[in-house]
C-alpha atoms as a PDB file:
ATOM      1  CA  UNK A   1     -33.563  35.819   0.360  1.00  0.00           C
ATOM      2  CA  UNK A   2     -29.831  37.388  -0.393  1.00  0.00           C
ATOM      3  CA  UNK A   3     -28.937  37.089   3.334  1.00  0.00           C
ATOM      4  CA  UNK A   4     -30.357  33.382   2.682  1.00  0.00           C
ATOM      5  CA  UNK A   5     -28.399  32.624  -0.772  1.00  0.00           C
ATOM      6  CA  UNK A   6     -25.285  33.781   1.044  1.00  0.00           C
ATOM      7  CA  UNK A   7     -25.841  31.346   4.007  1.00  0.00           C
ATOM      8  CA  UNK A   8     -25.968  28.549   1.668  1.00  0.00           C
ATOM      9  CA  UNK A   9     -23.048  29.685  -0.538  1.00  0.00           C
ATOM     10  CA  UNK A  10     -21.491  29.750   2.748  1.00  0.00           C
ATOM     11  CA  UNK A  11     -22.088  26.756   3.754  1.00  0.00           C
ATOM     12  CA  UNK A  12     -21.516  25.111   0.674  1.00  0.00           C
ATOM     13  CA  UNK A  13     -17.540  26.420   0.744  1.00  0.00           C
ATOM     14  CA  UNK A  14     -17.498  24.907   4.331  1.00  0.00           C
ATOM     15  CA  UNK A  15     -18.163  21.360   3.072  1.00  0.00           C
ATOM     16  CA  UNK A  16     -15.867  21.521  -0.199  1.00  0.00           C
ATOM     17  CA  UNK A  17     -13.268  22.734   2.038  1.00  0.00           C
ATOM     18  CA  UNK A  18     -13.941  19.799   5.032  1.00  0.00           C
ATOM     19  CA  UNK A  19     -13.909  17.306   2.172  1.00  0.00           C
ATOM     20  CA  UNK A  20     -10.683  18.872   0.120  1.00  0.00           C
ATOM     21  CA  UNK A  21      -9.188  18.933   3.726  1.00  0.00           C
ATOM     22  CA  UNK A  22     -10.173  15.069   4.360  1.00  0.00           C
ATOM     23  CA  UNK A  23      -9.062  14.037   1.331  1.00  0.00           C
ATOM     24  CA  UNK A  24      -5.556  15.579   1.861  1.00  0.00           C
ATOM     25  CA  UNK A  25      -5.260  13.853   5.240  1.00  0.00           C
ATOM     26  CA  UNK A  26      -6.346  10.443   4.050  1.00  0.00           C
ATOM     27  CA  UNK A  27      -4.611  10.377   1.262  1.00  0.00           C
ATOM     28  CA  UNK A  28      -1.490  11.246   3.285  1.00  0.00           C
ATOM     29  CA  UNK A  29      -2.267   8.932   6.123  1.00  0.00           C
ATOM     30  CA  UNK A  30      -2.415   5.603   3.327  1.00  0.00           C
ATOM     31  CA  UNK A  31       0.857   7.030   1.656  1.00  0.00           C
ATOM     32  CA  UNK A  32       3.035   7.227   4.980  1.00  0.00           C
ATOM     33  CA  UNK A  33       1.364   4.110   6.392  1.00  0.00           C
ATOM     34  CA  UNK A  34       1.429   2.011   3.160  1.00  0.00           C
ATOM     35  CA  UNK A  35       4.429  -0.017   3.660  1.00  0.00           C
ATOM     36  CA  UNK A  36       3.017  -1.835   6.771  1.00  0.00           C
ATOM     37  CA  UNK A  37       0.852  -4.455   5.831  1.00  0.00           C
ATOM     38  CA  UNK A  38      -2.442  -4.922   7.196  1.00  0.00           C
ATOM     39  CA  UNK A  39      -1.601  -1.310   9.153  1.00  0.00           C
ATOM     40  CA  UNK A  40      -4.234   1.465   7.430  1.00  0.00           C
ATOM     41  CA  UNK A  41      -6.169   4.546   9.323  1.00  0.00           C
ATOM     42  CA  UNK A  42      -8.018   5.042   6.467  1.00  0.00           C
ATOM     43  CA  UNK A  43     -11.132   3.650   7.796  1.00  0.00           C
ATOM     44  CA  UNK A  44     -10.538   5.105  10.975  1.00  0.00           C
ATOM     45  CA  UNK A  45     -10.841   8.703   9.162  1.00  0.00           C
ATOM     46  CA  UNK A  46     -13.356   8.167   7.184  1.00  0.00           C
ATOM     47  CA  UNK A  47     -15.584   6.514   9.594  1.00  0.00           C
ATOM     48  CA  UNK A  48     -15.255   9.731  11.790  1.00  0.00           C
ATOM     49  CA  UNK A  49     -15.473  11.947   9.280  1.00  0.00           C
ATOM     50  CA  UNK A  50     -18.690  10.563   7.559  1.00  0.00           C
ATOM     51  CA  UNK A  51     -20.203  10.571  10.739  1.00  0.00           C
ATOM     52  CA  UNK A  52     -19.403  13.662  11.297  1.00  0.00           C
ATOM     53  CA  UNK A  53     -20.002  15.730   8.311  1.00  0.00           C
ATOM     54  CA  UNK A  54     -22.666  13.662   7.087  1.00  0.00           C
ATOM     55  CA  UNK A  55     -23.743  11.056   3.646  1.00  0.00           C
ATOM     56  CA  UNK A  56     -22.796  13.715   1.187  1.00  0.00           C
ATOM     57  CA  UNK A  57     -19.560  14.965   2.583  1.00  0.00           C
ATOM     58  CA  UNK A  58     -18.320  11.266   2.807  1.00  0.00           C
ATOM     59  CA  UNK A  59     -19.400   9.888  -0.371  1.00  0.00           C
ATOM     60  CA  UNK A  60     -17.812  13.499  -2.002  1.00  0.00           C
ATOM     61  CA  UNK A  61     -14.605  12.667  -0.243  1.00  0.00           C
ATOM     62  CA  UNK A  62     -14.386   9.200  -1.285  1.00  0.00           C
ATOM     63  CA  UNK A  63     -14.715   9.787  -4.672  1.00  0.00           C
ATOM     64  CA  UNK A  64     -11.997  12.316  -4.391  1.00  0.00           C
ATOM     65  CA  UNK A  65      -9.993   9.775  -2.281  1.00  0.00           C
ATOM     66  CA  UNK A  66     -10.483   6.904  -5.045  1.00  0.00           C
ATOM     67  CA  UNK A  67      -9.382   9.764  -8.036  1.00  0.00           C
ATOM     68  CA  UNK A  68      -6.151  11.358  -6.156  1.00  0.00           C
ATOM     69  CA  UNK A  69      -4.844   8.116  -5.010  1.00  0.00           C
ATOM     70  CA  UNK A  70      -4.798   6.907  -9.047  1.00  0.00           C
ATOM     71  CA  UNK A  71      -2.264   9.564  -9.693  1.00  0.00           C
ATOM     72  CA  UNK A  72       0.156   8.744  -7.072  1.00  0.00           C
ATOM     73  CA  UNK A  73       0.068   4.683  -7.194  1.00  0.00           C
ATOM     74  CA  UNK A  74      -1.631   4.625 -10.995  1.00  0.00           C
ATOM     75  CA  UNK A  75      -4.765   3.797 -12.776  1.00  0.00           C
ATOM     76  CA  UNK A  76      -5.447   0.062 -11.546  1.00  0.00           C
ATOM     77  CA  UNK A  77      -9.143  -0.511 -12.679  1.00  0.00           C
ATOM     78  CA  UNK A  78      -9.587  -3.202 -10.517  1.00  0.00           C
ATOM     79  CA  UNK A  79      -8.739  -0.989  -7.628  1.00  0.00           C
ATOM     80  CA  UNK A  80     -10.746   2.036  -8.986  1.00  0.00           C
ATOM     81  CA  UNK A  81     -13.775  -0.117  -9.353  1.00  0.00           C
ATOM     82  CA  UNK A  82     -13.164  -1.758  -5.851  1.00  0.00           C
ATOM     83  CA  UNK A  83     -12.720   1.672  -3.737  1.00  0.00           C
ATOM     84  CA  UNK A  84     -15.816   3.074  -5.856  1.00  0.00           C
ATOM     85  CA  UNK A  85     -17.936   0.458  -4.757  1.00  0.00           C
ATOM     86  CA  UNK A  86     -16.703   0.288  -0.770  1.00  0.00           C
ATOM     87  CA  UNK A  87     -15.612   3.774   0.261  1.00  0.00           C
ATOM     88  CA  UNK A  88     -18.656   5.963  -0.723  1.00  0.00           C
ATOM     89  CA  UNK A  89     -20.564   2.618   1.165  1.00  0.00           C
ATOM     90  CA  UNK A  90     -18.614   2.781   4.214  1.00  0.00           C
ATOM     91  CA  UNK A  91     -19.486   6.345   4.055  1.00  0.00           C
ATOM     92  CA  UNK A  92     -23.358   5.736   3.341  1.00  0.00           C
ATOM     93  CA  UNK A  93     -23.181   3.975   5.979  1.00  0.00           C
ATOM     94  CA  UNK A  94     -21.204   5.950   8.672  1.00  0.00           C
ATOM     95  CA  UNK A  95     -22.703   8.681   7.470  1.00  0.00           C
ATOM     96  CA  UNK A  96     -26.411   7.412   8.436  1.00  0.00           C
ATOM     97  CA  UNK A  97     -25.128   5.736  12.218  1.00  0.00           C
ATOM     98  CA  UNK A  98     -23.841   9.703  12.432  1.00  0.00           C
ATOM     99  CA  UNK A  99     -27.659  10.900  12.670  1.00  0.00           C
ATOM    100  CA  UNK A 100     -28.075   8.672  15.716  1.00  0.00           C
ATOM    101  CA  UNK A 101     -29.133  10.647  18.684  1.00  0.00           C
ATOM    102  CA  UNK A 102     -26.815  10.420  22.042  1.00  0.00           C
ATOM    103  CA  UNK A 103     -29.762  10.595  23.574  1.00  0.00           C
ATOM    104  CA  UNK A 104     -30.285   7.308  21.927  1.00  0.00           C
ATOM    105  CA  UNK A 105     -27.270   5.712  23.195  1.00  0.00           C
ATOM    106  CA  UNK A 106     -27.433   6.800  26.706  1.00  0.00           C
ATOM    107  CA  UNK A 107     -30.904   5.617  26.710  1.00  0.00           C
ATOM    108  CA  UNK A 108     -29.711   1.960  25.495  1.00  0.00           C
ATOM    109  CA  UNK A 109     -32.314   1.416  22.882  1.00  0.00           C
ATOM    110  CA  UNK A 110     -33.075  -1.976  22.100  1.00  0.00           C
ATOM    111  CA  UNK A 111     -33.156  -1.979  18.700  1.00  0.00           C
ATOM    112  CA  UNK A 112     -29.355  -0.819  18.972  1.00  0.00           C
ATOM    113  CA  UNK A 113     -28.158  -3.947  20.533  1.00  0.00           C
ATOM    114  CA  UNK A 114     -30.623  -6.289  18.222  1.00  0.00           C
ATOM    115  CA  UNK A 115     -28.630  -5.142  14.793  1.00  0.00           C
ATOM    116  CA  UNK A 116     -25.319  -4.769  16.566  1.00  0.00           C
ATOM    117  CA  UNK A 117     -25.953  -8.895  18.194  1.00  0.00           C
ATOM    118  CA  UNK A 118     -27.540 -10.071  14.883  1.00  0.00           C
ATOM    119  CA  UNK A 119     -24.434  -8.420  12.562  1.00  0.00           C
ATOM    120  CA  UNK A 120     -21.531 -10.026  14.672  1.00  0.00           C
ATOM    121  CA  UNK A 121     -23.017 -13.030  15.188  1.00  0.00           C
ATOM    122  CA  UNK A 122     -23.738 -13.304  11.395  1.00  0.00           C
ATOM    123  CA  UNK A 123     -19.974 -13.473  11.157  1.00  0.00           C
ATOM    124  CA  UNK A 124     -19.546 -15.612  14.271  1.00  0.00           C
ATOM    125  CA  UNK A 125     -21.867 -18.609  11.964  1.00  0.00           C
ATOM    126  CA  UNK A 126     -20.129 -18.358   8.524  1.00  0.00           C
ATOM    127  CA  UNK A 127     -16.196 -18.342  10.310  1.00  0.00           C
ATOM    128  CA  UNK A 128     -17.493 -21.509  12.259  1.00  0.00           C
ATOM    129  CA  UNK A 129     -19.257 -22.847   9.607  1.00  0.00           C
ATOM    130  CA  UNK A 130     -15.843 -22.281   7.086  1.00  0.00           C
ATOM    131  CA  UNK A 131     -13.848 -23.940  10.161  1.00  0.00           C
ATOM    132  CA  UNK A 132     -16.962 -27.032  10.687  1.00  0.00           C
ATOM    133  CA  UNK A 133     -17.453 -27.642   7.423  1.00  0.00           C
ATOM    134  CA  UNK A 134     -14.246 -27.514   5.478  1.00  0.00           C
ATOM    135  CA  UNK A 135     -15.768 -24.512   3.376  1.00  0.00           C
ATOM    136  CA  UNK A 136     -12.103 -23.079   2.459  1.00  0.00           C
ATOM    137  CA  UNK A 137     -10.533 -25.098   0.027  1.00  0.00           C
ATOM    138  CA  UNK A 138      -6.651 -24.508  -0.408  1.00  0.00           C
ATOM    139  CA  UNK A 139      -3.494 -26.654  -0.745  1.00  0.00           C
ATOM    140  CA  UNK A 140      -2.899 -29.028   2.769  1.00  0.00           C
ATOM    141  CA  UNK A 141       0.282 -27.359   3.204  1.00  0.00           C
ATOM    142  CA  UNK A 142      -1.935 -23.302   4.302  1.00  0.00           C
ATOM    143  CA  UNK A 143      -4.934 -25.094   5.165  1.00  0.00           C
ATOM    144  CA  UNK A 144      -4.002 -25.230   8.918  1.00  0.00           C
ATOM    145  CA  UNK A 145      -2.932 -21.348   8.768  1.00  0.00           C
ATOM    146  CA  UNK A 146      -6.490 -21.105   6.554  1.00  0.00           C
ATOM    147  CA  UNK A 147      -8.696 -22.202   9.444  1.00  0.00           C
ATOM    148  CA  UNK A 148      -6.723 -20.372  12.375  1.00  0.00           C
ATOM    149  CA  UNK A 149      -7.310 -17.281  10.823  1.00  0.00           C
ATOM    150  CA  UNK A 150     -10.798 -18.166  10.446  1.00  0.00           C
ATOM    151  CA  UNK A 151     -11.054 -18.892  14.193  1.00  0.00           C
ATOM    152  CA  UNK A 152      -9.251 -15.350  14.779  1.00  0.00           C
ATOM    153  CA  UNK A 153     -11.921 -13.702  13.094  1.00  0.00           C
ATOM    154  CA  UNK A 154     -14.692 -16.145  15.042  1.00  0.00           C
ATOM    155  CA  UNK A 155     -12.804 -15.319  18.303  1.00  0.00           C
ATOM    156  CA  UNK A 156     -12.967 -11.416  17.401  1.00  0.00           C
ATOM    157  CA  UNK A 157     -16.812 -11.395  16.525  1.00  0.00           C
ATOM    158  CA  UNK A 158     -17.171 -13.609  19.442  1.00  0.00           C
ATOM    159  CA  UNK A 159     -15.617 -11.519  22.051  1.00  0.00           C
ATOM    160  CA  UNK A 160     -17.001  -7.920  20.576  1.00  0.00           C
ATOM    161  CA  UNK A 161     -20.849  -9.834  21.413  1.00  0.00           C
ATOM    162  CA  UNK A 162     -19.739 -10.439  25.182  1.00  0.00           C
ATOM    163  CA  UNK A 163     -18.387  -6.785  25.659  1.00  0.00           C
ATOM    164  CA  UNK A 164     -20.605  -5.640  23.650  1.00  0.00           C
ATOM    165  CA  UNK A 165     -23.351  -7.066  26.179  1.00  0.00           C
ATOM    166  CA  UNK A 166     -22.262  -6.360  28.921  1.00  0.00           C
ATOM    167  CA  UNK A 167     -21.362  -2.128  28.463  1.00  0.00           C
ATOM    168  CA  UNK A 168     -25.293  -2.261  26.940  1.00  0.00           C
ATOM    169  CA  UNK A 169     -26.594  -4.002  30.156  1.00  0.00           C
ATOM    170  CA  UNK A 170     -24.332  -1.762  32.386  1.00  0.00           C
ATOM    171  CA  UNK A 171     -25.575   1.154  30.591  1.00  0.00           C
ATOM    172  CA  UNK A 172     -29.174   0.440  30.996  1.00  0.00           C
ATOM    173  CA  UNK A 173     -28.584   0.089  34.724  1.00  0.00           C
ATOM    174  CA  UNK A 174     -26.891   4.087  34.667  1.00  0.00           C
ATOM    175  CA  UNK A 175     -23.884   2.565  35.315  1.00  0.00           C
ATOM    176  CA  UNK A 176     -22.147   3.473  32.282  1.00  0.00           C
ATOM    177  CA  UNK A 177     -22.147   6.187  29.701  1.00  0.00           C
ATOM    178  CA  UNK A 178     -23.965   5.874  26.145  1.00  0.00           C
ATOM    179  CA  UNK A 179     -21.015   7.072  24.400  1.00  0.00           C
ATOM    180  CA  UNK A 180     -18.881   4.208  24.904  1.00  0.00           C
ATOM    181  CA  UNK A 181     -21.962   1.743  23.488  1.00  0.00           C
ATOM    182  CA  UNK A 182     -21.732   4.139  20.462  1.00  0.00           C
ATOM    183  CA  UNK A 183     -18.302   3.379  20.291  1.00  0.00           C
ATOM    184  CA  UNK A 184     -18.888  -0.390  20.553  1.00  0.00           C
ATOM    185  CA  UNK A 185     -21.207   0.309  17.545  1.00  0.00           C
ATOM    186  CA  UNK A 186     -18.819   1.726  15.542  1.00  0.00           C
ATOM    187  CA  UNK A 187     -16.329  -0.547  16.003  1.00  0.00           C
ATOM    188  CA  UNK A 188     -18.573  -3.734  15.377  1.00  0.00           C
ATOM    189  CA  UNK A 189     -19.657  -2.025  11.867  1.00  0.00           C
ATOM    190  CA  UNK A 190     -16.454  -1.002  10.866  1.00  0.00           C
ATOM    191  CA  UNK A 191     -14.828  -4.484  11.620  1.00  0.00           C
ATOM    192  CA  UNK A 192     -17.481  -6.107   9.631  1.00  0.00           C
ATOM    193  CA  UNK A 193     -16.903  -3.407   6.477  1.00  0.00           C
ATOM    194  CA  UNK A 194     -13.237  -4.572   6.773  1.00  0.00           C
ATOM    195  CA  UNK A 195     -14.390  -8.263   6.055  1.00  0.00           C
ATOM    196  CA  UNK A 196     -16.437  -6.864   3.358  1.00  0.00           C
ATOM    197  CA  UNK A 197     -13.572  -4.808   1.645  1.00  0.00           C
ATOM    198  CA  UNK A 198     -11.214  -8.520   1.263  1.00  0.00           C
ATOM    199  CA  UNK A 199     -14.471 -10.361   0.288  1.00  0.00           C
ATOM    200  CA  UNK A 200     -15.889  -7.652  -2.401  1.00  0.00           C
ATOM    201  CA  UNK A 201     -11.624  -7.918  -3.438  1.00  0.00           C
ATOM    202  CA  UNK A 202     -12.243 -11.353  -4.034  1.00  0.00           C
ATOM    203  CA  UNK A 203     -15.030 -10.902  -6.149  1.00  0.00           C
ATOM    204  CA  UNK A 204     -14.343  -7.523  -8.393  1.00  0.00           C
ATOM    205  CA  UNK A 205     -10.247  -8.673  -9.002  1.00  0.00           C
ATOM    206  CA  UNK A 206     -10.980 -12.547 -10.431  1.00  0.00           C
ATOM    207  CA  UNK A 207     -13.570 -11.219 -12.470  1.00  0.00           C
ATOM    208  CA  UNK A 208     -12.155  -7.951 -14.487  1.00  0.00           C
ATOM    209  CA  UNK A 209      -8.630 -10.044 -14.925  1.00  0.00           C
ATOM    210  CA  UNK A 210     -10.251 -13.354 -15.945  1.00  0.00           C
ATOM    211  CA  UNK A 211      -8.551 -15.808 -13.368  1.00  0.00           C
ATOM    212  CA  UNK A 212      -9.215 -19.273 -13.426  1.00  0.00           C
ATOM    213  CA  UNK A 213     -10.650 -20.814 -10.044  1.00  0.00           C
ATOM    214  CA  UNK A 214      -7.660 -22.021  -9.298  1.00  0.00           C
ATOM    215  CA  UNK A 215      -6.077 -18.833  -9.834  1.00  0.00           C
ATOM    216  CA  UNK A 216      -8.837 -16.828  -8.170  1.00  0.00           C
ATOM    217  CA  UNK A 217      -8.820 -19.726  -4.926  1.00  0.00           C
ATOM    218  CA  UNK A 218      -4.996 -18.539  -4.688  1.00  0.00           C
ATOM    219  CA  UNK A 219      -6.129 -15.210  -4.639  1.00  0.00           C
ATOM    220  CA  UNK A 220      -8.312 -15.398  -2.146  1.00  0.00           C
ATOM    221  CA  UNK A 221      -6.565 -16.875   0.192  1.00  0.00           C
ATOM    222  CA  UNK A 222      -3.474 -14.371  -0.586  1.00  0.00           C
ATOM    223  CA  UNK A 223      -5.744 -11.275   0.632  1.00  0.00           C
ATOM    224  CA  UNK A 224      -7.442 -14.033   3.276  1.00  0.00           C
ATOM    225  CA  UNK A 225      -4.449 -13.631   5.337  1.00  0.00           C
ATOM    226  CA  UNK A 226      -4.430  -9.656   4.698  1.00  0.00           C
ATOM    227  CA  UNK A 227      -7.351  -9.975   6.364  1.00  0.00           C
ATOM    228  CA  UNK A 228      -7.162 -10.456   9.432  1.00  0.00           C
ATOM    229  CA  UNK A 229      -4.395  -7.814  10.420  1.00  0.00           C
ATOM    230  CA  UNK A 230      -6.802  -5.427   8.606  1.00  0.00           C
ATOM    231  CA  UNK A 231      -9.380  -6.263  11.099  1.00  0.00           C
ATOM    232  CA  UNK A 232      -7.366  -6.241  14.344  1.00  0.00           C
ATOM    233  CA  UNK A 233      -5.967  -2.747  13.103  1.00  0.00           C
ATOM    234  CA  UNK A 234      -9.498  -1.284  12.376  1.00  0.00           C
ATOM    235  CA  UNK A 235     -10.583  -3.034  15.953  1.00  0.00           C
ATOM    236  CA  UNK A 236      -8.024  -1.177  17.658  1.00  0.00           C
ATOM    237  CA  UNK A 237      -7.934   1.892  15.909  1.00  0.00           C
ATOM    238  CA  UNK A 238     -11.473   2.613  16.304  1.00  0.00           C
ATOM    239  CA  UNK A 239     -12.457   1.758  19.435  1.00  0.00           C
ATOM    240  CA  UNK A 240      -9.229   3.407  20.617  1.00  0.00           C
ATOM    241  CA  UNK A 241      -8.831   6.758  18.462  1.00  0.00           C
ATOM    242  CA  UNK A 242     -12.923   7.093  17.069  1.00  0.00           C
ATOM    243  CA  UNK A 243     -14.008   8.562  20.626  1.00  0.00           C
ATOM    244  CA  UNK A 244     -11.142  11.657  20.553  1.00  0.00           C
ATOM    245  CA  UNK A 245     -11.724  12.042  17.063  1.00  0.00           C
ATOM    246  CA  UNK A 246     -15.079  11.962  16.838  1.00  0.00           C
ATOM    247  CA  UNK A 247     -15.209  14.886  19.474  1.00  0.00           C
ATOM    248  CA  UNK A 248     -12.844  16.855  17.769  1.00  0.00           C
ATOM    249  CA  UNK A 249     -14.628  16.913  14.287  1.00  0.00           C
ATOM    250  CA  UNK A 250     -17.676  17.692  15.773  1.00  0.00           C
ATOM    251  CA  UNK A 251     -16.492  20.853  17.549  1.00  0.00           C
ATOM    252  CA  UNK A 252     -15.400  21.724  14.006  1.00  0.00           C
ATOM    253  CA  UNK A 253     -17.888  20.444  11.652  1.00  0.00           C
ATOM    254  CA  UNK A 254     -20.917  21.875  10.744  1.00  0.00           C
ATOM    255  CA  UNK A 255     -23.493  19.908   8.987  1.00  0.00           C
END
């Protein structure tokens, strides 16, 4: 029982220290990367890292994350409330796709490619449908720049469901490791969270400052065009840096 307690104790330090570590480094990596807009690792890190270390260790570190970065940039609420609400999720949620089996990637598992197909085409139907049906209502003068961003995003979801495709077909036919269809998975989920962040923005800021629709339509379309170098950066970053990482943190991290 002692040799038992100790263990834990143990292992408890380990995972305060991982997420006082994580912490550190993210909240480094926003500060020296915070005066390029639209350029952020931040999801890169903690997408890694909740995967990783698991649900607890990433919702622990983005609390911290949410706290430390208050007393370097100050005590926004709107901001406080916003990374409350989307960091310890992107964490829930990196930190369940983290208990996926590679087994269960190199054996291409159906189910994988259903959620993955169903999730980016979800976004594929409502960028068309804002771009169809006029669904984005701003002044003529950045309605054209509106509804090319809006195709961006539709030509991003559209291309990750054809690569997407094909590395699950090639890896069901051996020719073609699981790992990079985990990666694909990532990606595709993180992408989408990035979407979520600006839209949940949208939502939280208008209401706790009491803007007008008009005011909160200008709003909206200021962090629309955010948006989409947000996404590009998390595309890239992941899909390029995630695999390296990823393998790094697991030699390191113990559950």
């Amino acid at each position: 029982m002692k040799g038992d307690a100790h263990g834990y104790a143990a292992m408890t330090a380990r995972k305060i220290a991982y997420c006082a570590v994580m912490t550190a480094l993210i909240t480094g990596a926003q500060a020296a990367l915070g005066f390029i807009s639209g350029v952020e690792v931040v999801t890169l890190l903690f997408v890694c890292f909740s995967a990783c270390a698991g649900v607890i260790c990433g919702v622990v570190t983005a609390l911290s994350f949410t706290l430390l970065r208050c007393f370097i940039w100050g005590f926004y609420p709107t901001a406080i409330v916003l990374y409350l609400i989307y960091y310890p999720l992107l964490a829930l949620v990196f930190g369940l796709l983290g208990k996926i089996k590679e087994q269960t990637f190199d054996e291409g598992r159906a189910s994988i490619a259903v959620a993955v197909n169903i999730l980016l085409a979800a976004v594929c139907a409502l960028s068309l449908c804002c771009c169809l049906f006029e669904l984005i209502k701003v002044s003529k003068l950045y309605q054209a720049t509106a509804y090319a961003l809006t195709w961006a995003i539709f030509g991003i979801s559209a291309a990750l469901i054809i690569a997407f495709n094909a590395v699950f077909i090639a890896v069901k036919k051996g020719k073609c490791r699981g790992r990079i269809l985990a990666t694909f998975l990532y990606t595709s989920v993180a992408c989408i969270m990035t979407i979520c962040f600006t839209l949940l923005d949208d939502i939280i800021t208008p209401l706790m400052l009491g803007m007008t629709a008009r005011t909160a339509l200008g709003y909206f379309y200021s962090s629309f065009i955010a948006m989409l170098p947000q996404t590009i950066c998390t595309l890239a970053t992941v899909s390029l840096l995630s695999p390296p990482l990823l393998a790094i943190m697991r030699a390191h991290i113990r559950r």
